[in-house]
N, C-alpha and C. Protein backbone atom coordinates (compact mmCIF):
# COMPACT_ATOMS: atom_id res chain seq x y z
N UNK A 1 -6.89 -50.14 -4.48
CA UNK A 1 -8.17 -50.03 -3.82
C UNK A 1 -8.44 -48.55 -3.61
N UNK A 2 -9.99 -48.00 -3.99
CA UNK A 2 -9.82 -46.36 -3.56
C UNK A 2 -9.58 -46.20 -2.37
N UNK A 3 -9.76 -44.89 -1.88
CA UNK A 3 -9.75 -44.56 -0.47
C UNK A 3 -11.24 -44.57 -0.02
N UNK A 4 -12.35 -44.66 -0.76
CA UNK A 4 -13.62 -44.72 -0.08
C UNK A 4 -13.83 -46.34 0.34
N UNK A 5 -13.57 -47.58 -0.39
CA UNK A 5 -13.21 -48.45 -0.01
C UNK A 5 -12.44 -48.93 0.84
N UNK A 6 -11.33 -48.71 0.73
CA UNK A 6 -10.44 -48.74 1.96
C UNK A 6 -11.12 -48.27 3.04
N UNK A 7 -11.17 -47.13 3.85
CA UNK A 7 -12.02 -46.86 4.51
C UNK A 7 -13.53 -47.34 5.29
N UNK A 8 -14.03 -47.95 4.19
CA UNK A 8 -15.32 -48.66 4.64
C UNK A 8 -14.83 -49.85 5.13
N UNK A 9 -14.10 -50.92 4.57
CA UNK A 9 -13.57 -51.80 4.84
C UNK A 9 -12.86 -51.61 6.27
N UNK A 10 -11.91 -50.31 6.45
CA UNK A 10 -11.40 -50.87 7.86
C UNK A 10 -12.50 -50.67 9.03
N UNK A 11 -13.56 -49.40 8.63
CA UNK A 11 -14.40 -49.49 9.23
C UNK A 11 -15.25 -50.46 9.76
N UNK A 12 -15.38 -51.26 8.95
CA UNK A 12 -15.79 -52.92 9.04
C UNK A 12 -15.45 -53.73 9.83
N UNK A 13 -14.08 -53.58 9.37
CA UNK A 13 -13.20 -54.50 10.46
C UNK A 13 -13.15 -53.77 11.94
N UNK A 14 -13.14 -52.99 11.97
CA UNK A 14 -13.02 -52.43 13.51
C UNK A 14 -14.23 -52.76 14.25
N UNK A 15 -15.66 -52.88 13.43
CA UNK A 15 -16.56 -53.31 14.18
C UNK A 15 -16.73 -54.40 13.62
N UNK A 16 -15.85 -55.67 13.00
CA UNK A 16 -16.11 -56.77 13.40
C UNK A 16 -14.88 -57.06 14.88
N UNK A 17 -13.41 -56.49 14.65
CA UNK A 17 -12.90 -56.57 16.06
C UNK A 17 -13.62 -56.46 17.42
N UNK A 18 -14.44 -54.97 17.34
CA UNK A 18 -15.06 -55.20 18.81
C UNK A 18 -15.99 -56.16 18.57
N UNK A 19 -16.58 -56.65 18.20
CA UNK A 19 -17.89 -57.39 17.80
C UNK A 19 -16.54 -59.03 18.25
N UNK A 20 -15.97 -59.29 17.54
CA UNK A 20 -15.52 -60.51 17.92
C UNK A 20 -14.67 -60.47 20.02
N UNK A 21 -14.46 -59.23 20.19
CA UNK A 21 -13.41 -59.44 21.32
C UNK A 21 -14.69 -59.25 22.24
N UNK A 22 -16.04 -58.93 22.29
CA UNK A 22 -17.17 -59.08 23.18
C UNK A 22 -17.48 -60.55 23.39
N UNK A 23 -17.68 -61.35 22.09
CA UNK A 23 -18.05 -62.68 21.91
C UNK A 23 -16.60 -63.20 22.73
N UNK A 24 -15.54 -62.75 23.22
CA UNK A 24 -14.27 -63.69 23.44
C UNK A 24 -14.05 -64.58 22.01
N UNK A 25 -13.46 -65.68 22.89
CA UNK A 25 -13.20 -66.52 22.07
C UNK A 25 -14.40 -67.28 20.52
N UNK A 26 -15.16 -66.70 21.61
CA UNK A 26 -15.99 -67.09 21.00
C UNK A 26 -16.50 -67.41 19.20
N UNK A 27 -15.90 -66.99 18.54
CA UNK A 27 -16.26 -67.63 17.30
C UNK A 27 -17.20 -67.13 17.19
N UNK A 28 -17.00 -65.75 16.88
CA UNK A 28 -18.48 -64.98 16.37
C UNK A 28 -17.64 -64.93 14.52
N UNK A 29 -18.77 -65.04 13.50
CA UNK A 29 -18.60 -65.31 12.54
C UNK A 29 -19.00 -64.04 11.65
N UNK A 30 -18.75 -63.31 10.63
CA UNK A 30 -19.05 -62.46 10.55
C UNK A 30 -20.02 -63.06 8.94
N UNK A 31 -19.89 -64.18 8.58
CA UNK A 31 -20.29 -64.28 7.60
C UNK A 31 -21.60 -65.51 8.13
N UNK A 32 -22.37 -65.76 9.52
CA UNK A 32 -23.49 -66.05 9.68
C UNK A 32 -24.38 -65.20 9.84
N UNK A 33 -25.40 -65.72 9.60
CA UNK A 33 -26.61 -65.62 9.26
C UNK A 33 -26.84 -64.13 10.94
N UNK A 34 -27.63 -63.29 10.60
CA UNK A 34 -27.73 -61.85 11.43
C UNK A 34 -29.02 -62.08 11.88
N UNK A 35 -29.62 -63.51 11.65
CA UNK A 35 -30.60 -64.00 12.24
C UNK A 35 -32.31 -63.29 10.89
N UNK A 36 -31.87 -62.25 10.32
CA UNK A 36 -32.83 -62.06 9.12
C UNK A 36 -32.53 -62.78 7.77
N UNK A 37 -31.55 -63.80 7.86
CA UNK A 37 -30.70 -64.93 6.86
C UNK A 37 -29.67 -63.96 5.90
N UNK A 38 -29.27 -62.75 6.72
CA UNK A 38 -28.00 -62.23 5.74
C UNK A 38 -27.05 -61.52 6.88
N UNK A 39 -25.78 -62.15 6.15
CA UNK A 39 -24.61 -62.14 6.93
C UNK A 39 -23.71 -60.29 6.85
N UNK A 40 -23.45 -59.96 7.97
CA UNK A 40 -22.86 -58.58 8.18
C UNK A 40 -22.05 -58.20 7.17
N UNK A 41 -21.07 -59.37 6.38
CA UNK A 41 -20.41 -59.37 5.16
C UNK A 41 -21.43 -58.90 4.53
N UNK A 42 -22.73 -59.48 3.80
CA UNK A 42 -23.50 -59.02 2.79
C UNK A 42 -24.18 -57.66 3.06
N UNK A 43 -24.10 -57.50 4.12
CA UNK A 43 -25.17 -56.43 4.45
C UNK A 43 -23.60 -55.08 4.47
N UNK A 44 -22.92 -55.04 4.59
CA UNK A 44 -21.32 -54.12 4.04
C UNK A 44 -21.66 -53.79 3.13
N UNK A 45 -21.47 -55.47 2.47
CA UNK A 45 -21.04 -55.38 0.88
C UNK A 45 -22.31 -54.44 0.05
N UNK A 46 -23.46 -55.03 0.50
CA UNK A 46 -24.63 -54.27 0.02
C UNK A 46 -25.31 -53.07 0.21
N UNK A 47 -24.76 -52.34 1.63
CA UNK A 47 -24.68 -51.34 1.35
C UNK A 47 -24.05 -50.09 1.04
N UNK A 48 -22.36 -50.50 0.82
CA UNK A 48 -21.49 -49.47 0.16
C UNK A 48 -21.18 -50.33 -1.12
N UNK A 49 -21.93 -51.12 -1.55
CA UNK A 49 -21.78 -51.51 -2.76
C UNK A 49 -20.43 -51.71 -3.15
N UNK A 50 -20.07 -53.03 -2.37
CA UNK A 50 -18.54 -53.16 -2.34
C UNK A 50 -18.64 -55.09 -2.86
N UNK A 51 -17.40 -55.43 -3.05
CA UNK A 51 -17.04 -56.84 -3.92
C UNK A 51 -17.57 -57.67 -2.20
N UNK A 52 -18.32 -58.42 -1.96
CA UNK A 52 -18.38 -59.29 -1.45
C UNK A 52 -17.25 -60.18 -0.81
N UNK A 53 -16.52 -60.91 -2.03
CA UNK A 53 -15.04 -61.39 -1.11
C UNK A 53 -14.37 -60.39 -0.83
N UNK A 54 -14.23 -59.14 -1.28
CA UNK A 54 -13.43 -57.89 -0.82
C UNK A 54 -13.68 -57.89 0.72
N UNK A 55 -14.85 -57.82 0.67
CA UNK A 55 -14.85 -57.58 2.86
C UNK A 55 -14.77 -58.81 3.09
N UNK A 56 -15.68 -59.88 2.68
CA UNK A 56 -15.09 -61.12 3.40
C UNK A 56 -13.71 -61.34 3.64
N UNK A 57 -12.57 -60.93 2.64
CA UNK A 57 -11.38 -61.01 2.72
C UNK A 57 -10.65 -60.13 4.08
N UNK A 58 -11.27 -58.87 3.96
CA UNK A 58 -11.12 -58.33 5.22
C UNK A 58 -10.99 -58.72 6.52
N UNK A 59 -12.53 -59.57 6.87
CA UNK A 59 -12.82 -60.17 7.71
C UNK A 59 -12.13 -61.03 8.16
N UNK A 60 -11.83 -61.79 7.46
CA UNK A 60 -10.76 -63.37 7.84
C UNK A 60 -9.28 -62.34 8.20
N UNK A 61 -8.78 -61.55 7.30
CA UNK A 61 -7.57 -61.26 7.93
C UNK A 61 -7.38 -60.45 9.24
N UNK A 62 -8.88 -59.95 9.59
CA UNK A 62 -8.53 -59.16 10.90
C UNK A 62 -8.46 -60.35 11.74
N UNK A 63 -9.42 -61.27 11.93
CA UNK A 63 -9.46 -62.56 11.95
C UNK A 63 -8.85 -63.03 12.70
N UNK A 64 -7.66 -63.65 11.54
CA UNK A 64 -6.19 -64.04 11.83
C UNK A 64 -5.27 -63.76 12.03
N UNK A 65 -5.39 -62.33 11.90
CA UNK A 65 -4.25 -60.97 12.52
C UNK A 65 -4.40 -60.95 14.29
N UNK A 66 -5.64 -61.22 14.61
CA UNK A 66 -6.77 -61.21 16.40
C UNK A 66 -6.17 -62.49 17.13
N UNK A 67 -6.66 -63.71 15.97
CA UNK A 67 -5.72 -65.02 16.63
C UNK A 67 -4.30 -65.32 16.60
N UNK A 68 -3.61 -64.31 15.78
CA UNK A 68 -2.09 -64.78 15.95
C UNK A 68 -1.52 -64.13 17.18
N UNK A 69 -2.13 -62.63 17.29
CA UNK A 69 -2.11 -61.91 18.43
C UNK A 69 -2.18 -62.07 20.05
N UNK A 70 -3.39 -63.42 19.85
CA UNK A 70 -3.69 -63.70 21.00
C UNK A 70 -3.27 -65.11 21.42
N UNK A 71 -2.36 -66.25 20.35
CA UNK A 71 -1.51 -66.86 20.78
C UNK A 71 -0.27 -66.29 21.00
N UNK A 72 -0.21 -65.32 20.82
CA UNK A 72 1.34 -64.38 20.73
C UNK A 72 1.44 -64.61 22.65
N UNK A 73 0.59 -63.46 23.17
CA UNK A 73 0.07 -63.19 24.12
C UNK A 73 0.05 -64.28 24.85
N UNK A 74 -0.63 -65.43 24.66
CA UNK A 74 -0.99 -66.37 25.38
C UNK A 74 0.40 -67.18 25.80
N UNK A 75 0.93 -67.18 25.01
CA UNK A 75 2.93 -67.77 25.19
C UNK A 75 3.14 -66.95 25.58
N UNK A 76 3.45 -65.67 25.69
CA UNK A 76 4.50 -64.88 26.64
C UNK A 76 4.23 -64.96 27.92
N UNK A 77 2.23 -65.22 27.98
CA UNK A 77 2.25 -65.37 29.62
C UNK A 77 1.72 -66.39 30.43
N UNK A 78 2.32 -67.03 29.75
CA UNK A 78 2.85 -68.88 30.30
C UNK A 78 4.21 -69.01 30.93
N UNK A 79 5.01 -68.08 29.37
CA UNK A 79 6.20 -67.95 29.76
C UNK A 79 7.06 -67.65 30.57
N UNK A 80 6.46 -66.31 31.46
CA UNK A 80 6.37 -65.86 31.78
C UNK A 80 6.43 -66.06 33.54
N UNK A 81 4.78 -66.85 33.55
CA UNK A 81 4.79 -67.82 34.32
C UNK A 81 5.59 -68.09 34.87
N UNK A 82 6.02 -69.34 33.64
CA UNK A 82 7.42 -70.23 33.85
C UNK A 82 8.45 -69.81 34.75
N UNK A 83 8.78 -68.45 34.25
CA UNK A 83 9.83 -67.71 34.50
C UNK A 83 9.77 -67.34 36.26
N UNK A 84 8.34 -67.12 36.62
CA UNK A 84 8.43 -66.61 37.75
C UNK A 84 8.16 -67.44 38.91
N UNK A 85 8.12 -68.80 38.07
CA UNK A 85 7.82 -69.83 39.04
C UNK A 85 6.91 -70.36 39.59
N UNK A 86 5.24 -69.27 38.73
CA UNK A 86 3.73 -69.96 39.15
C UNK A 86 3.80 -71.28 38.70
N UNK A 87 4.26 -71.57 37.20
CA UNK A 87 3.89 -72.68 36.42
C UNK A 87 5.42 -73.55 36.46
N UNK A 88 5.13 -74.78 36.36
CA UNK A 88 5.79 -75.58 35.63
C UNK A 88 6.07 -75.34 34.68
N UNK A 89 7.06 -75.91 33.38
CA UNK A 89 7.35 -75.72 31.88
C UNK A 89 6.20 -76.87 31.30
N UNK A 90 6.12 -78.02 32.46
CA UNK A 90 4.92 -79.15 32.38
C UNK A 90 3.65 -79.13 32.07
N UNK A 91 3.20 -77.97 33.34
CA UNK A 91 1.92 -77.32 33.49
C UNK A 91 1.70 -76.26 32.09
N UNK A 92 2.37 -75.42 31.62
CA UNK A 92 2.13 -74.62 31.03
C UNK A 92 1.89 -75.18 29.18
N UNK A 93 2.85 -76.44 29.02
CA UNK A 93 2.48 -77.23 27.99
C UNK A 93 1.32 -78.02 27.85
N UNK A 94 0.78 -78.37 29.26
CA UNK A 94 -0.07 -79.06 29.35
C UNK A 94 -1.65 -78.15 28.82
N UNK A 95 -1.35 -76.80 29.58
CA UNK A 95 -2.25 -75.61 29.18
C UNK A 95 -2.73 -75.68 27.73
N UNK A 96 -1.16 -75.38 26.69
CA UNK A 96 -1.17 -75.21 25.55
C UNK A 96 -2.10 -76.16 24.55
N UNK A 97 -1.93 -77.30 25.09
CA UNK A 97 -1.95 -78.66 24.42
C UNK A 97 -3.65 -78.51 24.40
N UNK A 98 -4.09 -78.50 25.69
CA UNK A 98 -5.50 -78.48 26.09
C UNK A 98 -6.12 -77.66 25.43
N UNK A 99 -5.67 -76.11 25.20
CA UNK A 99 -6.02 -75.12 24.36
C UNK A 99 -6.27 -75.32 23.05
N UNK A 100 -5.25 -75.78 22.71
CA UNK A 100 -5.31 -76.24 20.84
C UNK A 100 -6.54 -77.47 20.93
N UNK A 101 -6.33 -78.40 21.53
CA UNK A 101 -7.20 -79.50 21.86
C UNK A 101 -8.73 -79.11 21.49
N UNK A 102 -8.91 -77.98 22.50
CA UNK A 102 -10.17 -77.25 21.92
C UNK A 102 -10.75 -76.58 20.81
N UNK A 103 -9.65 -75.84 20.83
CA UNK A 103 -9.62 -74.92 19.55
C UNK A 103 -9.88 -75.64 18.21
N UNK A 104 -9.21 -77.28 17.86
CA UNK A 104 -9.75 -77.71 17.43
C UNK A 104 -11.06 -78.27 17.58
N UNK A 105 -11.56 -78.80 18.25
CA UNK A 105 -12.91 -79.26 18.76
C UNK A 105 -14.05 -78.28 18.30
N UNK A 106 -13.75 -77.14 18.46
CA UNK A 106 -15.05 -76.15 18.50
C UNK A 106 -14.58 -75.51 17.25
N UNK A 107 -13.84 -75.65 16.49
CA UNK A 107 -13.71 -74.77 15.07
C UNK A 107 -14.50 -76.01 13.95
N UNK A 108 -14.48 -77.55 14.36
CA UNK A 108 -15.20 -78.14 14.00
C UNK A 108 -16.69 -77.63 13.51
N UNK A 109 -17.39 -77.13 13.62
CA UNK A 109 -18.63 -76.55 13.92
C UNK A 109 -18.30 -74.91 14.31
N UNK A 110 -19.51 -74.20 13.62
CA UNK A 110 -19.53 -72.86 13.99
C UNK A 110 -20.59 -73.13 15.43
N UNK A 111 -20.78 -72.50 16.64
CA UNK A 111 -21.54 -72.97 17.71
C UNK A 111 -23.38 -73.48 17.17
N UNK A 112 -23.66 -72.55 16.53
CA UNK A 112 -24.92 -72.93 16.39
C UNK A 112 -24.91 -74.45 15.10
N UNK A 113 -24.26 -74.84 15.03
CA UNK A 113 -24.23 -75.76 14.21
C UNK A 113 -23.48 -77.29 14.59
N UNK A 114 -22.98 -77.17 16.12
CA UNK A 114 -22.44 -77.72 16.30
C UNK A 114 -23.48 -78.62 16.96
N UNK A 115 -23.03 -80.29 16.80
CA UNK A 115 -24.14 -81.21 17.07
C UNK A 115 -24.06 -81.49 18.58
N UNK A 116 -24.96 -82.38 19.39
CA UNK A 116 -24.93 -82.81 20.80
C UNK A 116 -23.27 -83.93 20.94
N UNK A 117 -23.14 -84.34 20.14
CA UNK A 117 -21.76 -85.08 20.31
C UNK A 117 -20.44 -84.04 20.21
N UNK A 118 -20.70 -83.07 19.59
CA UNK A 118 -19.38 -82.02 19.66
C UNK A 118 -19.59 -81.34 20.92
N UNK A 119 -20.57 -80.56 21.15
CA UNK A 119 -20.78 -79.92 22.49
C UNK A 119 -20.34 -80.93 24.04
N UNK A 120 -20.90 -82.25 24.10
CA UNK A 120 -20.54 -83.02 24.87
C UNK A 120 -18.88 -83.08 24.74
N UNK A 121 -18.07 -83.18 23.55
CA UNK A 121 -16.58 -83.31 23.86
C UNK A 121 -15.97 -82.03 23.88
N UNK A 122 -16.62 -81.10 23.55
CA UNK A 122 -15.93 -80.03 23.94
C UNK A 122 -16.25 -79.58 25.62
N UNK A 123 -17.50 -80.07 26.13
CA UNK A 123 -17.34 -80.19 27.86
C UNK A 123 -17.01 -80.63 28.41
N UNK A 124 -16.53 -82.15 27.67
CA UNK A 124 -15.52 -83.26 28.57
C UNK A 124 -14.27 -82.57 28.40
N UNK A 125 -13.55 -81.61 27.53
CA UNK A 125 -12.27 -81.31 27.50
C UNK A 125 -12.35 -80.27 28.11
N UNK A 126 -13.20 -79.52 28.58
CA UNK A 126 -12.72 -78.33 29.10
C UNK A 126 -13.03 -78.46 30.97
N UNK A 127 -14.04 -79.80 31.04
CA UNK A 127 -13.96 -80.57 32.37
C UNK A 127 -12.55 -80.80 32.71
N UNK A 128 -12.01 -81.76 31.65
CA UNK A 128 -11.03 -82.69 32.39
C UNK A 128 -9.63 -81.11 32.42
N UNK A 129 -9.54 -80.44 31.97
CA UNK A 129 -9.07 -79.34 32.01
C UNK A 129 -9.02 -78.59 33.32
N UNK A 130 -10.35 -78.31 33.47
CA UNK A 130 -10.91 -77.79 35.24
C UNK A 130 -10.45 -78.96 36.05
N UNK A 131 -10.48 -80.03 35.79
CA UNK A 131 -9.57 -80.86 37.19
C UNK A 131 -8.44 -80.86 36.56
N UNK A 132 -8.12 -80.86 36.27
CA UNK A 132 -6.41 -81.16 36.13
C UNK A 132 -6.08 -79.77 36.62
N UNK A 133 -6.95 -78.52 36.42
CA UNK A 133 -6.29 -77.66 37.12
C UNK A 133 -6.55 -77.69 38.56
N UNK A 134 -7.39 -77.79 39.54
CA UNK A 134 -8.02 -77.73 40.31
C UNK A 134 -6.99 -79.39 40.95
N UNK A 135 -6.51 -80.12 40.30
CA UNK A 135 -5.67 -81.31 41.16
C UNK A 135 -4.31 -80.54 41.15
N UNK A 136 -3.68 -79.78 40.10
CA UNK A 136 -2.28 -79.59 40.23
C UNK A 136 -2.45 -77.79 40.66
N UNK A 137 -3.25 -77.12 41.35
CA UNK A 137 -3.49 -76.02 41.89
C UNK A 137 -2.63 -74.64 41.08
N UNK A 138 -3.53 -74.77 39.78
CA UNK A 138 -3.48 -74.12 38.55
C UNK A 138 -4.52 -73.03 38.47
N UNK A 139 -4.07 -72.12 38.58
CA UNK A 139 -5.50 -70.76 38.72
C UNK A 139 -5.98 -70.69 36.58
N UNK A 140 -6.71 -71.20 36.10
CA UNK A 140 -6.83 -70.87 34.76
C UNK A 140 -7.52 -69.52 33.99
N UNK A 141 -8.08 -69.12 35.34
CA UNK A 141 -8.60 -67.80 34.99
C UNK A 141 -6.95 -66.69 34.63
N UNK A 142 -6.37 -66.96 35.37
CA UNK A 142 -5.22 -66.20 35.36
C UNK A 142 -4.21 -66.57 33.84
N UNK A 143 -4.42 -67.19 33.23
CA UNK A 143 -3.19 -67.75 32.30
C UNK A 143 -4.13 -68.71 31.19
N UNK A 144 -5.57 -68.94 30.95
CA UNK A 144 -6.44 -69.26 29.83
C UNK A 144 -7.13 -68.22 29.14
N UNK A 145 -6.56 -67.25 27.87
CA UNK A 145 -7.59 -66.68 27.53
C UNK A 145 -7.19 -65.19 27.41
N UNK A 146 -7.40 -64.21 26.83
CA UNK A 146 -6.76 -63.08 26.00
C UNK A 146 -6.70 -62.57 27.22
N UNK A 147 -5.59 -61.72 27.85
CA UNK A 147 -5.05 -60.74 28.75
C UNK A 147 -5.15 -61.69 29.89
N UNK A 148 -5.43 -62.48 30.00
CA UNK A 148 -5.64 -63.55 31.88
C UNK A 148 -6.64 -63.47 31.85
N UNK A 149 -7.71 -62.97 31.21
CA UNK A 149 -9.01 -63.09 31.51
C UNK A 149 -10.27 -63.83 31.23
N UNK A 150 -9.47 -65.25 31.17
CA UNK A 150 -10.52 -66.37 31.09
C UNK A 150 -10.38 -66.47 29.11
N UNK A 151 -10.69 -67.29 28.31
CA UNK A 151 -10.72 -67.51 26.88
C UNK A 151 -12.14 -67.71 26.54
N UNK A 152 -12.36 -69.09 27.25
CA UNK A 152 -13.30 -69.76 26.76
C UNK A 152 -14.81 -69.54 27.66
N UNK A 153 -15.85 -67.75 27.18
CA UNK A 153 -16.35 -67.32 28.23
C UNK A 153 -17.69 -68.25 27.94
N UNK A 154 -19.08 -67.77 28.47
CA UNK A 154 -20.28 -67.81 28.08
C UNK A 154 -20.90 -68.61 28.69
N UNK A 155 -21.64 -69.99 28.69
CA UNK A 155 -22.28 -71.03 29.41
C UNK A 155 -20.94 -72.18 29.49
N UNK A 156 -20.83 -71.96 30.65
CA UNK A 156 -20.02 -73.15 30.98
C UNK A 156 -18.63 -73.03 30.82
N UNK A 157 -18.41 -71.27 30.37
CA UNK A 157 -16.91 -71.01 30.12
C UNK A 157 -16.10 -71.34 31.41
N UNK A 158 -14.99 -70.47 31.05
CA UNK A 158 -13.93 -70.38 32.12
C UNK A 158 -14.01 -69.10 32.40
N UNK A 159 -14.17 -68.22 31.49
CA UNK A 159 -14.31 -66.36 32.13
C UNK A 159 -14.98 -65.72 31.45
N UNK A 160 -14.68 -64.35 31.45
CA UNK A 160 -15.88 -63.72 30.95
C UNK A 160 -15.65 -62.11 31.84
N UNK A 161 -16.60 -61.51 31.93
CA UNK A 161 -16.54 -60.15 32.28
C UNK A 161 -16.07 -60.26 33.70
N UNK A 162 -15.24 -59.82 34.77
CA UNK A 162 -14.60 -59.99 36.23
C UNK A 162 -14.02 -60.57 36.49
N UNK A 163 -13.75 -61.51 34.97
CA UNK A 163 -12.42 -62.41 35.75
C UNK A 163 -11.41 -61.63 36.00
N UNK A 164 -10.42 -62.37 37.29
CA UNK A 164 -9.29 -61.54 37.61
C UNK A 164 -8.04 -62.07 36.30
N UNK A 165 -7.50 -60.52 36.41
CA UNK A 165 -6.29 -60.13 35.69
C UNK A 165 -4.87 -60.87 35.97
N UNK A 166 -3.75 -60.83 35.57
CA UNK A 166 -2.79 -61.61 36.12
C UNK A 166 -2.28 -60.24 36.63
């Protein structure tokens, strides 16, 4: 790959990183629509005149480099937890389980595409989530979500900008 490529590309990726860690969890996509019907991938690709899957390829691996990172993270401070005696080994599986639970649910659908029956089960799971924490006196702001600071932000999240830190 040259170095003018290279370059543009990580450039890319660095502002799809901040661009995705603003959205949180959120599932910001770099290959939807920028609302003028062309995706930040095309609009790269088109204007350093670069291979199309070349940055898309980019994209997905910062991606998945962001989410392995932030289940990394998310186990050590459960673990952690565990260790210090906030959580159960119970509670903290139960966390996990609920997490993935979602994670599948809402990768189903990119948000704007997602129908009234997905949105409804992705609020019943992240309800029955809020009581189960709120019955077994589980702080989730503290231990759901990249650094303690909530995962799942926006309408109806769990955090977002002030949540407290662990």
């Amino acid at each position: 790959m040259n170095k003018r490529l290279r370059h543009v590309l990580l450039a890319g990726a660095a502002v799809a990183s901040i661009g995705l860690g603003v959205v949180g969890a959120g599932i910001a996509s770099a290959d939807s629509s920028t609302g003028s019907g062309t995706s930040l991938i095309d609009k790269l690709a088109t204007k350093f005149n670069l291979n199309r899957a070349d940055v898309a390829a980019v994209f997905t691996a910062d991606r998945q480099e962001h989410e392995a990172q932030r289940q990394a993270d998310q186990a050590a401070r459960l673990a952690q937890a565990v260790k210090d005696g906030k959580l159960t080994q119970a509670q903290a599986h139960y966390i996990t389980n609920a997490q993935k639970a979602l994670k599948t649910l809402m990768d189903a659908a990119s948000p704007d595409q997602q129908t009234d029956a997905q949105r409804q089960a992705i609020r019943a799971k992240m309800d029955a989530l809020r009581t189960w924490a709120q019955q077994n006196n589980v702080d989730l702001l503290r231990y759901v979500g990249p650094g303690g600071h909530g995962g799942f932000g926006g309408a109806g999240g769990f955090g977002g900008p002030g949540s407290p830190s662990n």
